[in-house]
N, C-alpha and C. Protein backbone atom coordinates (compact mmCIF):
# COMPACT_ATOMS: atom_id res chain seq x y z
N UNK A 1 94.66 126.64 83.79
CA UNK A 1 93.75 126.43 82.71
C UNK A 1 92.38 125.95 83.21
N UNK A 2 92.38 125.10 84.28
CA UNK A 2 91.04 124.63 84.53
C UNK A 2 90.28 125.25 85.57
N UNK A 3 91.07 125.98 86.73
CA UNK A 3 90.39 126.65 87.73
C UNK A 3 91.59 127.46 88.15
N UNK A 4 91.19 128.38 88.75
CA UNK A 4 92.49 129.09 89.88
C UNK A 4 92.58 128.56 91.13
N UNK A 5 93.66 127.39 91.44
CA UNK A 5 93.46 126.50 92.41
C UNK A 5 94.24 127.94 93.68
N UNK A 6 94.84 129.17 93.50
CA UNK A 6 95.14 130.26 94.60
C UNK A 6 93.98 130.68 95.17
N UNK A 7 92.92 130.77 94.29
CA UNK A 7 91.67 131.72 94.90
C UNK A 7 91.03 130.07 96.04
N UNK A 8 91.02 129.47 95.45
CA UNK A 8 90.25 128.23 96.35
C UNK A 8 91.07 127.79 97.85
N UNK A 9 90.46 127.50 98.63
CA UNK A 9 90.73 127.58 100.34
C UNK A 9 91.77 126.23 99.83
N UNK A 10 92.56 126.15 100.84
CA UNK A 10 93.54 124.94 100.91
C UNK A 10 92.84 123.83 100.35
N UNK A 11 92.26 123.39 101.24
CA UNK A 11 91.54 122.31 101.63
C UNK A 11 90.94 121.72 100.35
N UNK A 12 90.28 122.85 99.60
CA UNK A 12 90.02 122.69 98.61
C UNK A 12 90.49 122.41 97.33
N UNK A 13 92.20 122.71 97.21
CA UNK A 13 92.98 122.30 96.22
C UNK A 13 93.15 120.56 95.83
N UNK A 14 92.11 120.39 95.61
CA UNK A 14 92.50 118.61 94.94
C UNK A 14 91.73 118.44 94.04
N UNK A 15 92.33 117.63 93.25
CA UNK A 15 91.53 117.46 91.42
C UNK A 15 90.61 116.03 92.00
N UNK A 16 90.85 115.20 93.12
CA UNK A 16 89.54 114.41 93.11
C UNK A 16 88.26 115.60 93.77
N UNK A 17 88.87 116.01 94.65
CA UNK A 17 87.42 117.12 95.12
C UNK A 17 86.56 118.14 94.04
N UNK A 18 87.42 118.50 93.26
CA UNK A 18 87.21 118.81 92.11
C UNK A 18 86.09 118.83 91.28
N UNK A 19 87.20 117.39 91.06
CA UNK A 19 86.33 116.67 90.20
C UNK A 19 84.99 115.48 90.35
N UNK A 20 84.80 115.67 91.74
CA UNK A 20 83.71 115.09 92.27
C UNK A 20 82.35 116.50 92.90
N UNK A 21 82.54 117.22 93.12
CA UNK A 21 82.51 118.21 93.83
C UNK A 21 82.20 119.61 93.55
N UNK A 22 82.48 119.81 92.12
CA UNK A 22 82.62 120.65 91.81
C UNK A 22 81.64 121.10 90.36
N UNK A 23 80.75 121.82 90.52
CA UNK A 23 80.15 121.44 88.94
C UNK A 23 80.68 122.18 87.86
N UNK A 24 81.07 123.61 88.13
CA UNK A 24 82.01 123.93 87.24
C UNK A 24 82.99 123.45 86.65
N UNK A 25 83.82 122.57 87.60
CA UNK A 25 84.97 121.90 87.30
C UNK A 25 84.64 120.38 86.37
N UNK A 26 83.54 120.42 86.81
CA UNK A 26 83.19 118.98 86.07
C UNK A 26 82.61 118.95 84.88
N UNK A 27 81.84 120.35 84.84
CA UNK A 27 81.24 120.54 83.42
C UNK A 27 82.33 120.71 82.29
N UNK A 28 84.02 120.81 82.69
CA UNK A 28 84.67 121.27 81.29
C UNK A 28 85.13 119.45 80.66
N UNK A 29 84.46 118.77 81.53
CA UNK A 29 85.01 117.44 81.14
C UNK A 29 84.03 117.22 79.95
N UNK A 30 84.34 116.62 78.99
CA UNK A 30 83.89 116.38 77.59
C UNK A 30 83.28 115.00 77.98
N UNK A 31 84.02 114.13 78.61
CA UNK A 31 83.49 112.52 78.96
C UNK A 31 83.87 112.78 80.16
N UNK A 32 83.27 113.66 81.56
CA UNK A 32 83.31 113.19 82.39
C UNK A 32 83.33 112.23 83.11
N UNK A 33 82.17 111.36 82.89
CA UNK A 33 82.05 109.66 83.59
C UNK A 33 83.04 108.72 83.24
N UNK A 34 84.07 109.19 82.22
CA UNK A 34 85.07 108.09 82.44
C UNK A 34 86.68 108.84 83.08
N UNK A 35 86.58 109.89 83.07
CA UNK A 35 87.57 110.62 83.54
C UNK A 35 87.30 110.23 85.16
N UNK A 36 86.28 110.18 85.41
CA UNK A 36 85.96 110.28 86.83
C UNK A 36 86.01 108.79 87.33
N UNK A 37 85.97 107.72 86.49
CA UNK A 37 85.69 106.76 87.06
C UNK A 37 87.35 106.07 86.67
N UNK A 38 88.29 106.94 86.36
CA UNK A 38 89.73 106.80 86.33
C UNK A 38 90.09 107.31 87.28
N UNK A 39 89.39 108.00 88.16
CA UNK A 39 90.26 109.07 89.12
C UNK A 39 89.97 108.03 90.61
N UNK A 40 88.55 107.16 90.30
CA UNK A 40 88.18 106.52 91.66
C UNK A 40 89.05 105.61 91.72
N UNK A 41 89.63 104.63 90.52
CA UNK A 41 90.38 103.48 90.39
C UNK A 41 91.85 103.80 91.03
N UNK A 42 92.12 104.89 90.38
CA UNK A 42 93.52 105.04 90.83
C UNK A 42 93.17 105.91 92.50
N UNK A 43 92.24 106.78 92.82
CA UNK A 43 92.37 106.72 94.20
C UNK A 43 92.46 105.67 95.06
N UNK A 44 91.53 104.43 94.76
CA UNK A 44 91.83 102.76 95.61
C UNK A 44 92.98 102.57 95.64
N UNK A 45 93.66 102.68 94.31
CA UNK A 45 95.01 102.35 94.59
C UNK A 45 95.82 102.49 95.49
N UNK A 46 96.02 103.98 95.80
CA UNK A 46 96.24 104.67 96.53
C UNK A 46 96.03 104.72 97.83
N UNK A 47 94.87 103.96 98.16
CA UNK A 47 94.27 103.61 99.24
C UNK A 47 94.52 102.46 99.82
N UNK A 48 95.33 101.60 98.67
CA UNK A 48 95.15 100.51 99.35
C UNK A 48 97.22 100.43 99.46
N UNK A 49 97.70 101.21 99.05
CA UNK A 49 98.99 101.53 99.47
C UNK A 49 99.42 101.92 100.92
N UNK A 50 98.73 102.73 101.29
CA UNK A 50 98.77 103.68 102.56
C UNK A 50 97.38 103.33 103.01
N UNK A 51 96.94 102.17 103.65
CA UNK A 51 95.76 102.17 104.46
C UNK A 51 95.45 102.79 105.13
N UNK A 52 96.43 103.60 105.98
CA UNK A 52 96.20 104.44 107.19
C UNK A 52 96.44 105.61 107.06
N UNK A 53 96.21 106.47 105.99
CA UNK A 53 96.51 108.14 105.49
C UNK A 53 95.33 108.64 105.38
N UNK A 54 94.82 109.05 107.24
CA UNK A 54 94.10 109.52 106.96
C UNK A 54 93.66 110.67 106.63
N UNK A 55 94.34 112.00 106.05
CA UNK A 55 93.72 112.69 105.02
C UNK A 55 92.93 111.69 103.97
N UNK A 56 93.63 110.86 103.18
CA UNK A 56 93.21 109.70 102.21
C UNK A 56 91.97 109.32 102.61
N UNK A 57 91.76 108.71 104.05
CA UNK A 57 90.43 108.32 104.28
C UNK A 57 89.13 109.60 104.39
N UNK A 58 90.11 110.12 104.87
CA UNK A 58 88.74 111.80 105.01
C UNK A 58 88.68 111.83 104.02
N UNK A 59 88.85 111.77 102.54
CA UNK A 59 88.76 112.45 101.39
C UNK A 59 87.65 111.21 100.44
N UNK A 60 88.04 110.33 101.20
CA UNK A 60 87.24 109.09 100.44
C UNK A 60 85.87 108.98 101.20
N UNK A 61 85.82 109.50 102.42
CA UNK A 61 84.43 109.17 103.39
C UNK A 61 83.62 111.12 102.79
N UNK A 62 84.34 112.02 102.52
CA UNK A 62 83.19 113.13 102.10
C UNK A 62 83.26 112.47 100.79
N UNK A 63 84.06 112.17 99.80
CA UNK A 63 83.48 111.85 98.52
C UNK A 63 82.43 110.96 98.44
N UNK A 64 82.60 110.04 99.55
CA UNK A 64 81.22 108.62 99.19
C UNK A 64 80.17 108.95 99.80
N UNK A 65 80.12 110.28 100.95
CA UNK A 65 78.95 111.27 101.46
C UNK A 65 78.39 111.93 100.36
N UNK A 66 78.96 112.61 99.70
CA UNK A 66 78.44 113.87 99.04
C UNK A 66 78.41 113.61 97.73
N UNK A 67 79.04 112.61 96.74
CA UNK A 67 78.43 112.25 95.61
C UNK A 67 77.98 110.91 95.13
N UNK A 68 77.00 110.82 94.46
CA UNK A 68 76.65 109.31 94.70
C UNK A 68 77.30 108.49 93.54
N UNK A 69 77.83 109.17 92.79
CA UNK A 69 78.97 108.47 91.49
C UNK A 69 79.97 107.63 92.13
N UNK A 70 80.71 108.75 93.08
CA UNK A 70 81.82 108.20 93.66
C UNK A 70 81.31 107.32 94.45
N UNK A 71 80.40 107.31 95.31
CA UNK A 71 80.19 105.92 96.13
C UNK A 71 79.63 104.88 95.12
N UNK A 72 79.33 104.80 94.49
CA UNK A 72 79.08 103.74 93.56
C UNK A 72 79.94 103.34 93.16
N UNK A 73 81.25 104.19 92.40
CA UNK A 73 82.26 103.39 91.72
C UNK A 73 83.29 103.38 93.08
N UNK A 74 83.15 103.97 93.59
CA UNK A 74 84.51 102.92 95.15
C UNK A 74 84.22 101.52 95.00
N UNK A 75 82.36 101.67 95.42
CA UNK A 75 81.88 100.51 95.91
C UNK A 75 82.47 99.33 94.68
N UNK A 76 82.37 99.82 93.64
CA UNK A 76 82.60 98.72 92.64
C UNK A 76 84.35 97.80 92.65
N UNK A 77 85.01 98.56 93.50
CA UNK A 77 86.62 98.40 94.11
C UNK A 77 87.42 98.24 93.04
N UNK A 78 87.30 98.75 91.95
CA UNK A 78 88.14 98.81 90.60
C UNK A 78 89.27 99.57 90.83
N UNK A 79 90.75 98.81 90.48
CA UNK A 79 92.02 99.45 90.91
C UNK A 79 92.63 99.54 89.73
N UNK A 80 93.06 100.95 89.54
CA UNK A 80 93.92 101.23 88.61
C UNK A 80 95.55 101.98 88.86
N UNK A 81 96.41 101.75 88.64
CA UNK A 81 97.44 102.94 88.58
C UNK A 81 97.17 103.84 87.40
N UNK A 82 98.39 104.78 88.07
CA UNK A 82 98.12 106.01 87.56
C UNK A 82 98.59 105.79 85.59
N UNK A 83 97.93 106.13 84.49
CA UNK A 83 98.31 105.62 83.39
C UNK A 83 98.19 107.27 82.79
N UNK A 84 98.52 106.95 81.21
CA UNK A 84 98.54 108.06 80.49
C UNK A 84 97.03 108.17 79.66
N UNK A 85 96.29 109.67 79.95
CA UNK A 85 94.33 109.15 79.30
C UNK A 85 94.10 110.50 79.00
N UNK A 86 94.33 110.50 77.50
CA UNK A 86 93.70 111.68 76.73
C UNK A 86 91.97 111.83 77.58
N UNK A 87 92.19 113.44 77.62
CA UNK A 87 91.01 113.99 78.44
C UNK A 87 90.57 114.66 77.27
N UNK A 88 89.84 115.31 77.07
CA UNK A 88 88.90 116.21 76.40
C UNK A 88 87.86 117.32 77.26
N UNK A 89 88.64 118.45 77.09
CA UNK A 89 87.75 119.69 77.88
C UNK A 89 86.78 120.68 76.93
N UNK A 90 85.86 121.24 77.92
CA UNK A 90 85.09 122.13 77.10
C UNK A 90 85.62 123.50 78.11
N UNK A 91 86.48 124.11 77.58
CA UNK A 91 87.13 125.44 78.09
C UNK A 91 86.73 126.62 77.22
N UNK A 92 86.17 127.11 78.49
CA UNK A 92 85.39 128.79 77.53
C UNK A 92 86.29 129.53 76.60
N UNK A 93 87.81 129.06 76.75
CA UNK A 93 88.79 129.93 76.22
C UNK A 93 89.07 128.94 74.63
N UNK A 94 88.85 127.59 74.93
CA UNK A 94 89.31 127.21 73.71
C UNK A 94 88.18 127.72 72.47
N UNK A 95 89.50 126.75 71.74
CA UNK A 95 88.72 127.16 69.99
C UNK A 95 88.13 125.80 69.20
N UNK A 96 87.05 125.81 68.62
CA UNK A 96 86.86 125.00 67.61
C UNK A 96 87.10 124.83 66.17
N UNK A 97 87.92 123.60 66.15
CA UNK A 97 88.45 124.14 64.46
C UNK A 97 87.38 123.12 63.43
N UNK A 98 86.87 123.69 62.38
CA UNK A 98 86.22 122.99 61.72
C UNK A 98 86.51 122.70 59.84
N UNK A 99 86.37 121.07 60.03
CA UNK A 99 86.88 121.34 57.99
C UNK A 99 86.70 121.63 57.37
């Protein structure tokens, strides 16, 4: 529904890269900035589980390179687990229903 994660290179299959990374992918977010700033919390988490996974660290050192959202909200060290968070997309395929 959100991308064809087959056509995209390995490497490239991850919803934080994605969703940091990606402007297509980021434009179907309705409230991006809080979707995204759920995805940094629970990546710390994650980070701070497995200190030494470093795929984990490669993924956190290009995200805090290449977008300046994500280095801002790392920097802010807000930890979340993973919870349940109505998203809201803007998908070329959906429909709008009106009253």
């Amino acid at each position: 529904m959100l991308t064809d994660f087959e056509a995209l290179p390995a490497r490239e299959r991850n919803l934080y890269r994605l969703t940091f990374l990606d402007p297509a992918y980021r434009a179907l977010y309705a409230d991006w900035s809080r979707v995204a700033r759920e995805c940094v919390a629970v990546l710390r988490m994650e980070a701070g589980r497995d200190p030494d996974d470093p795929e984990l660290a490669a993924l956190v050192g290009e995200l805090s390179l290449r977008d300046e959202d994500f280095r801002i909200w790392w920097a802010s060290h807000q930890v979340r687990g993973p919870r349940q968070l109505i998203k809201t997309y803007r998908h070329p395929r959906g429909r709008r229903t009106h009253p």
